[in-house]
C-alpha atoms as a PDB file:
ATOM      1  CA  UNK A   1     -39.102   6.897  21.372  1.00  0.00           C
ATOM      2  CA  UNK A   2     -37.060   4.238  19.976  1.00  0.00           C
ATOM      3  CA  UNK A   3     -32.881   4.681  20.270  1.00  0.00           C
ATOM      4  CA  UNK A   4     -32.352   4.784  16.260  1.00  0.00           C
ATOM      5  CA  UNK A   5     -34.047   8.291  14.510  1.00  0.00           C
ATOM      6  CA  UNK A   6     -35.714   7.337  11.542  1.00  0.00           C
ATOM      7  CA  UNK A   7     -35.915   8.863   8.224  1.00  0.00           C
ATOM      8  CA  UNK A   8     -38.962  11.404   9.280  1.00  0.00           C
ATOM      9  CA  UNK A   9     -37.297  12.383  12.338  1.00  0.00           C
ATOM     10  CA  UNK A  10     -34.372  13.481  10.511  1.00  0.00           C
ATOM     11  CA  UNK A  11     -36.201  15.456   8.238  1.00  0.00           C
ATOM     12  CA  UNK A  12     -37.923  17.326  10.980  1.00  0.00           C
ATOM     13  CA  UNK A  13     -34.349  18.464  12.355  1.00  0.00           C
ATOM     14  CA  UNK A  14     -33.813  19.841   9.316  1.00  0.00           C
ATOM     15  CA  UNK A  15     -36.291  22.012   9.552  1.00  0.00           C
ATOM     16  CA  UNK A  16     -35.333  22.697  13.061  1.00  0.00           C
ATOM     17  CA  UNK A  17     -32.344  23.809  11.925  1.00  0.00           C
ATOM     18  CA  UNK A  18     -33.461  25.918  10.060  1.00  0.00           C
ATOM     19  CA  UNK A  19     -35.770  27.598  12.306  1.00  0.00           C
ATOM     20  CA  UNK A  20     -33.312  27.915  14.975  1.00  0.00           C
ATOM     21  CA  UNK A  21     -31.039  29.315  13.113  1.00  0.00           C
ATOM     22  CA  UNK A  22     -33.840  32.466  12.062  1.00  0.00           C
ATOM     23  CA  UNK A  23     -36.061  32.319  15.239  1.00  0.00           C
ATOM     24  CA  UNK A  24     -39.042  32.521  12.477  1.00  0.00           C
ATOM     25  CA  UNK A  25     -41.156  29.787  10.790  1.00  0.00           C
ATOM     26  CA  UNK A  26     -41.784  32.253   8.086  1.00  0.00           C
ATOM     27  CA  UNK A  27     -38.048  32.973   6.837  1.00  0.00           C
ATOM     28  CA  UNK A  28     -37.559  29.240   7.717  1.00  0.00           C
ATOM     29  CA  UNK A  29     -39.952  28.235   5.288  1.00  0.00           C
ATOM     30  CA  UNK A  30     -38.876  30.610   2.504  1.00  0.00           C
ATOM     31  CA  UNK A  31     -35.576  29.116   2.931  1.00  0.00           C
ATOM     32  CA  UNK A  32     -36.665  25.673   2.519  1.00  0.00           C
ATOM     33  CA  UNK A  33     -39.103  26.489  -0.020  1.00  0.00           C
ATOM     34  CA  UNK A  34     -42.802  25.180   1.585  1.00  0.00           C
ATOM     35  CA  UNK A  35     -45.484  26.905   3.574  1.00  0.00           C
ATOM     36  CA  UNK A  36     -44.900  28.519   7.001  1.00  0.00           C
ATOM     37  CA  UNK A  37     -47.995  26.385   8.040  1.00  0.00           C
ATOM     38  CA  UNK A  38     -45.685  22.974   7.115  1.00  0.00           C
ATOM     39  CA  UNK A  39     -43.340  24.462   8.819  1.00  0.00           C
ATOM     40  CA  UNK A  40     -44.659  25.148  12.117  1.00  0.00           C
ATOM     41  CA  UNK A  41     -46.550  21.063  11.936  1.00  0.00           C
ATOM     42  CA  UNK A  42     -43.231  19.025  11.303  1.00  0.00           C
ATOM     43  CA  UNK A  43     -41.892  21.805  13.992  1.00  0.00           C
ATOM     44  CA  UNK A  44     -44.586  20.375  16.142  1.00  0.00           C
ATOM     45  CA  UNK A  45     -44.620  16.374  15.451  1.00  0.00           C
ATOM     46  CA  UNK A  46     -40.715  16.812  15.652  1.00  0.00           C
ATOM     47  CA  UNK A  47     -41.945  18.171  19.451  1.00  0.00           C
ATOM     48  CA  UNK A  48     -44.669  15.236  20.113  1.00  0.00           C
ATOM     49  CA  UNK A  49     -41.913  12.543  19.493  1.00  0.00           C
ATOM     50  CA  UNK A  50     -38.977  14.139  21.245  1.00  0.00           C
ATOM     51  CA  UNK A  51     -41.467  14.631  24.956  1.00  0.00           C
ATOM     52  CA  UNK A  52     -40.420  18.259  24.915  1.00  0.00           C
ATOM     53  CA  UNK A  53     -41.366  21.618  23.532  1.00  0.00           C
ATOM     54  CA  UNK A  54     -38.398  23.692  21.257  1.00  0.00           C
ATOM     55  CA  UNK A  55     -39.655  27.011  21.190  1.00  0.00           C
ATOM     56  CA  UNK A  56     -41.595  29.491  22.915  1.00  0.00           C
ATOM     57  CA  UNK A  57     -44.527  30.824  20.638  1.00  0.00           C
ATOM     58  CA  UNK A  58     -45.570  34.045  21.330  1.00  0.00           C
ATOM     59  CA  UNK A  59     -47.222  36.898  19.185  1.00  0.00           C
ATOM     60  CA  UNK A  60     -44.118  37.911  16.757  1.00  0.00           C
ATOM     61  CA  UNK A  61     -41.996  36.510  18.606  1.00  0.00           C
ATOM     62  CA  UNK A  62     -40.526  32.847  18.537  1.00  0.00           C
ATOM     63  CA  UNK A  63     -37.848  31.856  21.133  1.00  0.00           C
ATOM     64  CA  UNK A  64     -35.822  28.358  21.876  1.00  0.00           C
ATOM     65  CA  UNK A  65     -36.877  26.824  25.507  1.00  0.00           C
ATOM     66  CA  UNK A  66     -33.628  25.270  27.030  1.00  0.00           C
ATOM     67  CA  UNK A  67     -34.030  22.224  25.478  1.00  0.00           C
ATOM     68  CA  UNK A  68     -34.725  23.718  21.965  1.00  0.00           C
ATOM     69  CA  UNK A  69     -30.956  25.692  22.864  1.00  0.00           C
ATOM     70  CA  UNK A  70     -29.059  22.642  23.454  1.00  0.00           C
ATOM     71  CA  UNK A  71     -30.832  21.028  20.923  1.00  0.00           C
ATOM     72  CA  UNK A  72     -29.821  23.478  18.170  1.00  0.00           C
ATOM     73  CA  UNK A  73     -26.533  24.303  19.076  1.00  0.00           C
ATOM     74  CA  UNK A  74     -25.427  20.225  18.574  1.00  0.00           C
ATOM     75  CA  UNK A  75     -27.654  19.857  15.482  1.00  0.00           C
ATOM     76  CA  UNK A  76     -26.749  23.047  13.467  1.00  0.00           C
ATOM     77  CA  UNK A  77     -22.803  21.771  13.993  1.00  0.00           C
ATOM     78  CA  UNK A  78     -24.273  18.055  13.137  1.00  0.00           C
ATOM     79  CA  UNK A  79     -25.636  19.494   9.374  1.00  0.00           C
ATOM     80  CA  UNK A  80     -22.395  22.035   9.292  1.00  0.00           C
ATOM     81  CA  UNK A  81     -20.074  19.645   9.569  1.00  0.00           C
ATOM     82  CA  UNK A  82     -22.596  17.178   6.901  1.00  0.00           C
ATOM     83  CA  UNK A  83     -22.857  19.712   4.365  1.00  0.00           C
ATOM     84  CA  UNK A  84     -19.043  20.431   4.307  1.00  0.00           C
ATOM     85  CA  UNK A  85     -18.532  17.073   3.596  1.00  0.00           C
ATOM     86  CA  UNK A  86     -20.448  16.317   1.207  1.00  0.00           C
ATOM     87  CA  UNK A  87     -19.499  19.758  -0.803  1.00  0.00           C
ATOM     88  CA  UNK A  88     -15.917  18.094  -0.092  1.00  0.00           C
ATOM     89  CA  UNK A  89     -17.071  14.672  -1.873  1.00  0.00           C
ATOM     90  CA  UNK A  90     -18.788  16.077  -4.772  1.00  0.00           C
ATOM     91  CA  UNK A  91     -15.077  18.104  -5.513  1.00  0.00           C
ATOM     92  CA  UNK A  92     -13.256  15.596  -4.831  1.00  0.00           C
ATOM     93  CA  UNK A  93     -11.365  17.529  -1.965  1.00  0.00           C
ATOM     94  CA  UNK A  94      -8.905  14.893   0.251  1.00  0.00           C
ATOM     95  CA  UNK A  95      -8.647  16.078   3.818  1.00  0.00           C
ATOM     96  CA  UNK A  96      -7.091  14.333   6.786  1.00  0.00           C
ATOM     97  CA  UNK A  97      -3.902  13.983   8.165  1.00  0.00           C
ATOM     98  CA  UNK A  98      -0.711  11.796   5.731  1.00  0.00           C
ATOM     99  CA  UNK A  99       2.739  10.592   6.939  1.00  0.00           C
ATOM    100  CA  UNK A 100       5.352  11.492   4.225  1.00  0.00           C
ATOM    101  CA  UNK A 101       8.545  10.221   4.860  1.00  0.00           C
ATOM    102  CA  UNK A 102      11.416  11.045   2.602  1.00  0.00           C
ATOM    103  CA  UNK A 103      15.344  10.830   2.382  1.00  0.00           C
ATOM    104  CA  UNK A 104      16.344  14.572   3.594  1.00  0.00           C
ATOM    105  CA  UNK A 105      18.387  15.481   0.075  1.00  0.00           C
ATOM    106  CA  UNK A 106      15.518  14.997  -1.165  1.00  0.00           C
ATOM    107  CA  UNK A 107      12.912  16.414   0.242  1.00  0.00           C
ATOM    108  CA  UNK A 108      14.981  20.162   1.250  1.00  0.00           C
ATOM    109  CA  UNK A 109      15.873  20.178  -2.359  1.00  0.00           C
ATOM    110  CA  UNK A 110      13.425  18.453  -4.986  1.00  0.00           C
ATOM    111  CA  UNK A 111       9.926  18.091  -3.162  1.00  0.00           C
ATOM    112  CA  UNK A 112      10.013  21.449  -0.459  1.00  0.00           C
ATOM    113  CA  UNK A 113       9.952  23.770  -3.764  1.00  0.00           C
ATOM    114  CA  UNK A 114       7.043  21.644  -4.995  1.00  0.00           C
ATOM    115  CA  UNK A 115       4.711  21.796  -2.055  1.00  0.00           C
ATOM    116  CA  UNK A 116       2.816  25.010  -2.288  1.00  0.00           C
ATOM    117  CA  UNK A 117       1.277  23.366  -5.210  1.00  0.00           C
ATOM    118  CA  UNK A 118       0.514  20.060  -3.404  1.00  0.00           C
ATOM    119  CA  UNK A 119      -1.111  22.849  -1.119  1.00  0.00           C
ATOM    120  CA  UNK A 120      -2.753  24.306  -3.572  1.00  0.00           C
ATOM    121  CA  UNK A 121      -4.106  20.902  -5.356  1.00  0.00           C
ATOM    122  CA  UNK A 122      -5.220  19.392  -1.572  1.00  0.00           C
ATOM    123  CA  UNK A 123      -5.950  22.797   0.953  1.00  0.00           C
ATOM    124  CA  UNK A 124      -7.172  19.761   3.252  1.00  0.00           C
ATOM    125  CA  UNK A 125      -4.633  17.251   3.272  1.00  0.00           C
ATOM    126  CA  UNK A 126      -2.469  17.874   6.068  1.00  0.00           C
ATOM    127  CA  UNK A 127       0.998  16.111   5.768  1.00  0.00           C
ATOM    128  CA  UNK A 128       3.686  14.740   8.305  1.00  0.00           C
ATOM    129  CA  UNK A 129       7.158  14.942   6.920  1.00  0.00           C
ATOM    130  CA  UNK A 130       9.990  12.886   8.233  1.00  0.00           C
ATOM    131  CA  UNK A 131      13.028  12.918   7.242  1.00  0.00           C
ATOM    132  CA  UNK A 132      15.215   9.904   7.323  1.00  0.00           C
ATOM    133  CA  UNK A 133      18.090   8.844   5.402  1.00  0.00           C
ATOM    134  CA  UNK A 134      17.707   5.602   2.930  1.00  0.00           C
ATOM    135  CA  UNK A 135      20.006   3.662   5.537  1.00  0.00           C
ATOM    136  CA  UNK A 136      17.183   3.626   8.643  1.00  0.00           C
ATOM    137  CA  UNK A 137      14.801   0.466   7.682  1.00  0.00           C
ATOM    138  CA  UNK A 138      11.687   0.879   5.393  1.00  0.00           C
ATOM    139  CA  UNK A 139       9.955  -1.861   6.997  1.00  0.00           C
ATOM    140  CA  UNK A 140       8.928  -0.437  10.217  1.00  0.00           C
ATOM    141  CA  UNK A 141       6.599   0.608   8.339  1.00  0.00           C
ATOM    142  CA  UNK A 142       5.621   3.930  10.463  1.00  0.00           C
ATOM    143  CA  UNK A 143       4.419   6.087   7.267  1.00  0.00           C
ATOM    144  CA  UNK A 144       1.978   6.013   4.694  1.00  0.00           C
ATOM    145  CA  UNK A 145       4.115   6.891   1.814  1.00  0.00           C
ATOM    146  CA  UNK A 146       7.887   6.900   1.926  1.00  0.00           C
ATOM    147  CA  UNK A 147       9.983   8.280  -0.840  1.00  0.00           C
ATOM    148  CA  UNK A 148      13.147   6.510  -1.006  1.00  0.00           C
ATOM    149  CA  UNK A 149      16.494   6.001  -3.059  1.00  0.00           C
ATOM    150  CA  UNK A 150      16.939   2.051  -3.417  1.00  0.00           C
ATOM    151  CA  UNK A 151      17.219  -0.435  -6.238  1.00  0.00           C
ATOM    152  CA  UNK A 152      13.727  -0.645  -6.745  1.00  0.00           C
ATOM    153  CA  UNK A 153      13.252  -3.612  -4.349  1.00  0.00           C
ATOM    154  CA  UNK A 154      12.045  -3.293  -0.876  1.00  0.00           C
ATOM    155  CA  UNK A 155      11.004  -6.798   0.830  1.00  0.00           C
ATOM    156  CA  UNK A 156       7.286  -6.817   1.957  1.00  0.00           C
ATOM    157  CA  UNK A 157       6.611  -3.309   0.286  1.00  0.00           C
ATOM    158  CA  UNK A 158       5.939  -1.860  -3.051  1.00  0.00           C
ATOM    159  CA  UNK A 159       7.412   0.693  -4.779  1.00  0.00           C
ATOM    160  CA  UNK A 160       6.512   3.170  -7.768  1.00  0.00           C
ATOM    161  CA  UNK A 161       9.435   3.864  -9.503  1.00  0.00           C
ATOM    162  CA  UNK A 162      10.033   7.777  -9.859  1.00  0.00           C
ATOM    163  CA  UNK A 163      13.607   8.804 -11.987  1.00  0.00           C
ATOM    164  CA  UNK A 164      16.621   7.104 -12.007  1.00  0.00           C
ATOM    165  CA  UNK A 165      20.174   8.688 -10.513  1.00  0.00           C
ATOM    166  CA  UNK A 166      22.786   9.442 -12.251  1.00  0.00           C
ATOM    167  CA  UNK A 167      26.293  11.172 -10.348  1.00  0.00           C
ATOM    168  CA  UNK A 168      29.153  13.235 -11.453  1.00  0.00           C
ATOM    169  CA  UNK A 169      31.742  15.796 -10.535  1.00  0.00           C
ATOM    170  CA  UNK A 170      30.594  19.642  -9.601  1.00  0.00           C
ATOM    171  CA  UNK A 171      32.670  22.295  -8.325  1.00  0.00           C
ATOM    172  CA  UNK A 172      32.349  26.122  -8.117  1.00  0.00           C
ATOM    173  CA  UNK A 173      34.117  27.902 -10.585  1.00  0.00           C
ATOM    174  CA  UNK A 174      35.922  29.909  -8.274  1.00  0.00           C
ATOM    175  CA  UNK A 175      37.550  26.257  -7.411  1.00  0.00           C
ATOM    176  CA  UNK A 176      39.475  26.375 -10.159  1.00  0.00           C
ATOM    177  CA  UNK A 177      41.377  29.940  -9.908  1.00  0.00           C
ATOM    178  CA  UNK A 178      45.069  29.273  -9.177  1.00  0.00           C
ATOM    179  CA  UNK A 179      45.026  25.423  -9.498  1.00  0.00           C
ATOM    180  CA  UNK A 180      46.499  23.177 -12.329  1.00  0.00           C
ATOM    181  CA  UNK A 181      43.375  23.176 -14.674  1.00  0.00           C
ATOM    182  CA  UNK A 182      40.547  20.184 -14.047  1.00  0.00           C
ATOM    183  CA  UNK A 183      40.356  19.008 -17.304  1.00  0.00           C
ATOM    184  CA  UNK A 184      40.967  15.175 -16.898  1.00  0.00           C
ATOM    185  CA  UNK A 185      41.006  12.825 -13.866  1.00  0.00           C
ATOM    186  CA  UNK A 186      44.312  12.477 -12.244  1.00  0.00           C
ATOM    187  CA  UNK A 187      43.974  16.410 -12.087  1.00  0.00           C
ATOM    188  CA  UNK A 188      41.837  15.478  -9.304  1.00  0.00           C
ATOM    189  CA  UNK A 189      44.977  14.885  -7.258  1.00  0.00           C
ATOM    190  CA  UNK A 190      45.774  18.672  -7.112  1.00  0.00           C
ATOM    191  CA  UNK A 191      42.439  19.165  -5.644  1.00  0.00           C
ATOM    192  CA  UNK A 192      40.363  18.582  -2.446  1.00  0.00           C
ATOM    193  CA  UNK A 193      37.179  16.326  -2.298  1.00  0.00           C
ATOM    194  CA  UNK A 194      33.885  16.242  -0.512  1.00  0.00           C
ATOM    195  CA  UNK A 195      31.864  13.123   0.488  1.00  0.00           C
ATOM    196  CA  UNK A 196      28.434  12.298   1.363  1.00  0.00           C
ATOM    197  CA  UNK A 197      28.827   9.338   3.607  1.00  0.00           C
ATOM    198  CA  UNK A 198      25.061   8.331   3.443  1.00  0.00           C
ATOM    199  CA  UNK A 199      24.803   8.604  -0.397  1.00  0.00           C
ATOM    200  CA  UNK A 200      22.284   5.447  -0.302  1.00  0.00           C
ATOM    201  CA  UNK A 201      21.431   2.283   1.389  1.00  0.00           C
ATOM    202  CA  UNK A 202      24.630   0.327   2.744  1.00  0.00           C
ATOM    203  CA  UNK A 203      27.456   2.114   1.136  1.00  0.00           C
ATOM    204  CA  UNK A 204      30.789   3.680   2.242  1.00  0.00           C
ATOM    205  CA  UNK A 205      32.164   7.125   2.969  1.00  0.00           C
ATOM    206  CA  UNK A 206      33.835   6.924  -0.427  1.00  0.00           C
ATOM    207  CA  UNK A 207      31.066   5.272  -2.269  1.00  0.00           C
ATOM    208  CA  UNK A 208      30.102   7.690  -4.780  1.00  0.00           C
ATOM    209  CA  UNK A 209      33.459   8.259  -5.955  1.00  0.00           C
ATOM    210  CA  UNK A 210      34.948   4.737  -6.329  1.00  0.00           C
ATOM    211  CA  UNK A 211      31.556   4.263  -8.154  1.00  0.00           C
ATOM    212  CA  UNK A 212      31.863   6.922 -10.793  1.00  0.00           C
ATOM    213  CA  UNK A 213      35.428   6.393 -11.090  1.00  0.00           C
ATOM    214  CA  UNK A 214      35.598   2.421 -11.780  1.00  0.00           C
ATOM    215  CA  UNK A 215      32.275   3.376 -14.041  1.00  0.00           C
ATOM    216  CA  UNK A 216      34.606   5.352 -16.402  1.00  0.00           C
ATOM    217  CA  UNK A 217      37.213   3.002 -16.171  1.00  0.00           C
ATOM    218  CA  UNK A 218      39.708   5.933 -14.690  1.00  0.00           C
ATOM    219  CA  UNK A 219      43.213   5.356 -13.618  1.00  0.00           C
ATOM    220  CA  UNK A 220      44.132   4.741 -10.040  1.00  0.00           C
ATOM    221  CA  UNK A 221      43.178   8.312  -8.234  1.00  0.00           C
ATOM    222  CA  UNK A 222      43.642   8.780  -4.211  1.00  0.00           C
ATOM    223  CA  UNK A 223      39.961   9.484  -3.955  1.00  0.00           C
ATOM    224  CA  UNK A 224      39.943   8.560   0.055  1.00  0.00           C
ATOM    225  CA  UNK A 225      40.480  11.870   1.584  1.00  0.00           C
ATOM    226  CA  UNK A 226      39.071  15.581   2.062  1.00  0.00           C
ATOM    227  CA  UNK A 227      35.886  16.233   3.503  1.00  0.00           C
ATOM    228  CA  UNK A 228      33.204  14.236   4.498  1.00  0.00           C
ATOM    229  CA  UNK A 229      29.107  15.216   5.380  1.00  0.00           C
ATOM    230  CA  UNK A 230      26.215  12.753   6.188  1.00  0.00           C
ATOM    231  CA  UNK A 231      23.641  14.618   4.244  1.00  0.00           C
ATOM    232  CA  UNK A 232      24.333  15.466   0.568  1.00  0.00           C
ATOM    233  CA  UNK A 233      23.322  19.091   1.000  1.00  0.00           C
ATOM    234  CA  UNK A 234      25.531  19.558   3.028  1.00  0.00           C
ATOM    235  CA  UNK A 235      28.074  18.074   0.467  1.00  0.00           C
ATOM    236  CA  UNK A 236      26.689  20.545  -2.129  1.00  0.00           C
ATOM    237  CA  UNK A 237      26.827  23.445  -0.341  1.00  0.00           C
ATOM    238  CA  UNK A 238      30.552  22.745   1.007  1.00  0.00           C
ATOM    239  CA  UNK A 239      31.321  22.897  -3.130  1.00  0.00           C
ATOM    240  CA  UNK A 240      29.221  25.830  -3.744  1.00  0.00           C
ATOM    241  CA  UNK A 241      31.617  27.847  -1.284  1.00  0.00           C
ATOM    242  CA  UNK A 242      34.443  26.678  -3.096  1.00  0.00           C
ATOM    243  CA  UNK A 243      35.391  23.900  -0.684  1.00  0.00           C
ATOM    244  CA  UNK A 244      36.479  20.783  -2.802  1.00  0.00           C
ATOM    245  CA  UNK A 245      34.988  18.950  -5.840  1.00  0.00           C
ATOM    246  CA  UNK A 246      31.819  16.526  -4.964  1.00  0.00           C
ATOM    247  CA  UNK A 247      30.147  14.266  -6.425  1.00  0.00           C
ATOM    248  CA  UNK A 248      26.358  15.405  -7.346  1.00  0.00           C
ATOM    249  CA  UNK A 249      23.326  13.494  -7.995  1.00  0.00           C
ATOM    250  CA  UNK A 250      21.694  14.293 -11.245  1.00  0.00           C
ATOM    251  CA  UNK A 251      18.345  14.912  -9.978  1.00  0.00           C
ATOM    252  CA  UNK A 252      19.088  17.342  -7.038  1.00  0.00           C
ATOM    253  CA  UNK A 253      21.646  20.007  -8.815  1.00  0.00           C
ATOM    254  CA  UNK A 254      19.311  21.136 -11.308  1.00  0.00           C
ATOM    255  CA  UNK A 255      19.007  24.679  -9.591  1.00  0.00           C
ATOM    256  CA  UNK A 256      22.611  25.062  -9.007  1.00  0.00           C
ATOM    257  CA  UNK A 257      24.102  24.051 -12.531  1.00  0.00           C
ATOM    258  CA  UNK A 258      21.702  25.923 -14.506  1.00  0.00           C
ATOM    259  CA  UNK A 259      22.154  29.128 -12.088  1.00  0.00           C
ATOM    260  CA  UNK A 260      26.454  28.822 -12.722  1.00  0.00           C
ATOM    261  CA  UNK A 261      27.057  28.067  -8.646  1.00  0.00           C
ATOM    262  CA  UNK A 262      28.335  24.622  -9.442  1.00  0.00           C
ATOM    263  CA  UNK A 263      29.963  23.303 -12.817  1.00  0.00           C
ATOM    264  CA  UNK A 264      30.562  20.358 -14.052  1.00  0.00           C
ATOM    265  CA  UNK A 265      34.395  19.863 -14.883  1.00  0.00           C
ATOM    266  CA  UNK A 266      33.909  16.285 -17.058  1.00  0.00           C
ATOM    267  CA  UNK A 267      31.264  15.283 -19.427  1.00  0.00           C
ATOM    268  CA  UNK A 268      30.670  12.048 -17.598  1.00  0.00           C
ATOM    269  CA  UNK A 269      27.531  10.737 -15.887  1.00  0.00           C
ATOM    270  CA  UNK A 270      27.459   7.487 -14.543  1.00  0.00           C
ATOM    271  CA  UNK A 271      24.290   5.850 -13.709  1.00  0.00           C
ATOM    272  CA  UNK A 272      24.033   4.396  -9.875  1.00  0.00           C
ATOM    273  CA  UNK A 273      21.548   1.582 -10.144  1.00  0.00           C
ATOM    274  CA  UNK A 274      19.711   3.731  -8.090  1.00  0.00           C
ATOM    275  CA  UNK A 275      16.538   5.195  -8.255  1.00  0.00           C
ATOM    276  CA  UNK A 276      13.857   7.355  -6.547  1.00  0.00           C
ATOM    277  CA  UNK A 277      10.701   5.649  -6.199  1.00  0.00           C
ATOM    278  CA  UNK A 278       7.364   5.874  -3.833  1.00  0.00           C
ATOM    279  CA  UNK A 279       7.217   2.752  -1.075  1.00  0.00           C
ATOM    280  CA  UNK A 280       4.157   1.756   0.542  1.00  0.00           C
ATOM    281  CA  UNK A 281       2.204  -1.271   2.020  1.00  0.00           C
ATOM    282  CA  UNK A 282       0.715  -3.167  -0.651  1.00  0.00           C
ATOM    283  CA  UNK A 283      -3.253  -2.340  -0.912  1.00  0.00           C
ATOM    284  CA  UNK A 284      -2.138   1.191   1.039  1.00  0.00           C
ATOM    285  CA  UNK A 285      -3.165   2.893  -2.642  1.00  0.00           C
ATOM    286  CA  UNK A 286      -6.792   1.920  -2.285  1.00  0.00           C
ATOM    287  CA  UNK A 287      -7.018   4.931   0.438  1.00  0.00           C
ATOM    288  CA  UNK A 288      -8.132   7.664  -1.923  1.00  0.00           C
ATOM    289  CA  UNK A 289      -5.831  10.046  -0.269  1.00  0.00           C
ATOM    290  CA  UNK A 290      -3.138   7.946  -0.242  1.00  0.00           C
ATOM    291  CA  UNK A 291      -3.792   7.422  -4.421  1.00  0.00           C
ATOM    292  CA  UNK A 292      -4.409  11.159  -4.731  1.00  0.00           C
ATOM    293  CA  UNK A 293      -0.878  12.058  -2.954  1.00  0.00           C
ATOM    294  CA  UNK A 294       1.249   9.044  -5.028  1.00  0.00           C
ATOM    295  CA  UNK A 295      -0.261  10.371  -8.222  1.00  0.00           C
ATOM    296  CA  UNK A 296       0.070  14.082  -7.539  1.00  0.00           C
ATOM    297  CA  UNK A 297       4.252  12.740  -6.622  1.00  0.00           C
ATOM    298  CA  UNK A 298       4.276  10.820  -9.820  1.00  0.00           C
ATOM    299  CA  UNK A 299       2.993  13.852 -11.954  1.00  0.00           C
ATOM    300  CA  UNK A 300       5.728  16.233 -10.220  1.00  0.00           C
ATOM    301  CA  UNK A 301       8.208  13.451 -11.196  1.00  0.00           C
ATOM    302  CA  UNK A 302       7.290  13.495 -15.184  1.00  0.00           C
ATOM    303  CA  UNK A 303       7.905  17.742 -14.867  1.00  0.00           C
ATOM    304  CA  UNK A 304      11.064  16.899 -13.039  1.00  0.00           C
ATOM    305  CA  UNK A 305      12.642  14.577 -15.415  1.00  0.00           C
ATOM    306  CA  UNK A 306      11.894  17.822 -18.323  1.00  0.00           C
ATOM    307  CA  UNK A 307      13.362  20.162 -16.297  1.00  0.00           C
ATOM    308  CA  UNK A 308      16.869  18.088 -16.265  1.00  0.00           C
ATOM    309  CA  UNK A 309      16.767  17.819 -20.132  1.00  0.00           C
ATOM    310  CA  UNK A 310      18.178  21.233 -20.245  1.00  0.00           C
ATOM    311  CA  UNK A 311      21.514  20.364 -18.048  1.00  0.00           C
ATOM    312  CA  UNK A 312      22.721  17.184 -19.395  1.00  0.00           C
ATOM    313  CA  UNK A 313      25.678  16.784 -21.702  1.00  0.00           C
END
């Protein structure tokens, strides 16, 4: 017998299959819809060609031999594991596994609530989240798609720009009880403030501040003092419990502005230059799953940008 199984010989172990599975040429050949007599010839060409007998034949009664056994049990996985494949193709259903890395504001606070219906869109794709911040290098390269705060420019890498970030102060209205009234910017003075010290690639602990501040052209405030946290949830949670008055990114406070935790004392946003967007290799979109995961991240980002119409001023 030659190494390679051609076309005929693969038919016949369909019909194995088959038979195996029901121990009966009969209900074999109902289920593959030809005569029991067909069945029980390929049954024994398939025999002639392999040098070995499959099954015992005796009156009502059909049984494997020990070759037929070990023969069965690796092709009925072998057509198992074909079929669900191809039901998978003709769906379109993505399985396999996907690195996802993502800066950890936000993925707790944007993408975690959306993933039950990634789950729901892909039950096959399996994903690895890792969370880094925006300062660790993109070109390492150790992902398959990497969502990212930047300028939109990443050497060697593309990126899919996602929503733009806009900042301003929050507070929790309980901040406010027994304090001068936060009505213009040097009342900032009388108050304490919180800083996220990783708030994007290569700036300061008191980035986000000096940056909204020189935006609106404010007079000189002491903004270098108070609190400081390397992960902006962190930040936001410190001014949720009534800690100080933060700065907030646009895209992540939806929940907490539209639920009262966290107000917004001025009517100032100031744009970063920043944006969220999706890296990856160049030619990395080709992989189907890869595509299917960017545009399922893209489509998310179009509800996202709606849901913030109904908290800006």
């Amino acid at each position: 017998m030659s190494r390679h199984l051609n076309a005929q010989t693969h038919a016949w172990l369909k019909v194995f299959a088959v038979s195996a599975r029901h121990l009966s040429f009969t209900r074999a050949a109902e289920e593959l819809n030809v005569t029991t007599g067909a069945v029980s010839q390929q049954i024994k060409q398939l025999e002639e060609r392999l040098g070995f007998m499959l099954f015992r034949r005796r009156p009502r009664q059909l049984t494997l031999t020990e070759e037929g056994a070990r023969l069965a049990a690796v092709v009925d996985v072998a057509y198992q594991s074909v079929g669900l494949e191809v039901k998978r193709l003709r769906s379109g259903v993505m399985s396999g596994v996907l690195k996802l890395r993502c800066v950890p504001a936000f993925l707790s606070t944007w993408l975690m609530p959306r993933l039950p219906r990634l789950q729901a869109r892909f039950p096959d794709l399996e994903l690895q989240l890792i969370a880094e911040d925006s300062h660790i290098s993109l070109r390492d390269g150790d992902f398959d798609l990497a969502l990212d705060l930047n300028d939109g420019q990443v050497p060697g890498l593309a990126v899919t720009p996602l929503m733009s970030e806009r900042i301003f102060p929050v507070c929790a209205p309980s901040l406010l009880r027994g304090r001068p009234p936060l009505r213009q910017v040097q009342d900032l003075a009388w108050y304490p403030l919180l800083h996220d010290v990783t708030a994007w690639r290569g700036s300061h602990d008191y980035a986000e501040w000096e940056h909204f501040l020189a935006a609106i052209d404010a007079p000189l405030v002491n903004i270098r003092r108070g609190y400081t946290f390397n992960r902006n949830r962190l930040t936001m949670q410190a001014a949720i419990v009534g800690m100080g008055v933060a700065i907030a990114r646009e895209t992540l406070i939806t929940t907490e502005l539209k639920s009262g935790a966290l107000i917004a004392p001025f009517d100032e946003r100031v744009d970063t230059g920043m944006r969220y967007g999706i890296v990856h290799a160049p030619g990395a979109l080709e992989d189907r799953r890869i595509r299917g995961l960017h545009d399922w991240i893209v489509e998310e980002a179009s509800r996202g940008r709606a849901a913030m119409v109904g908290t800006g001023r």
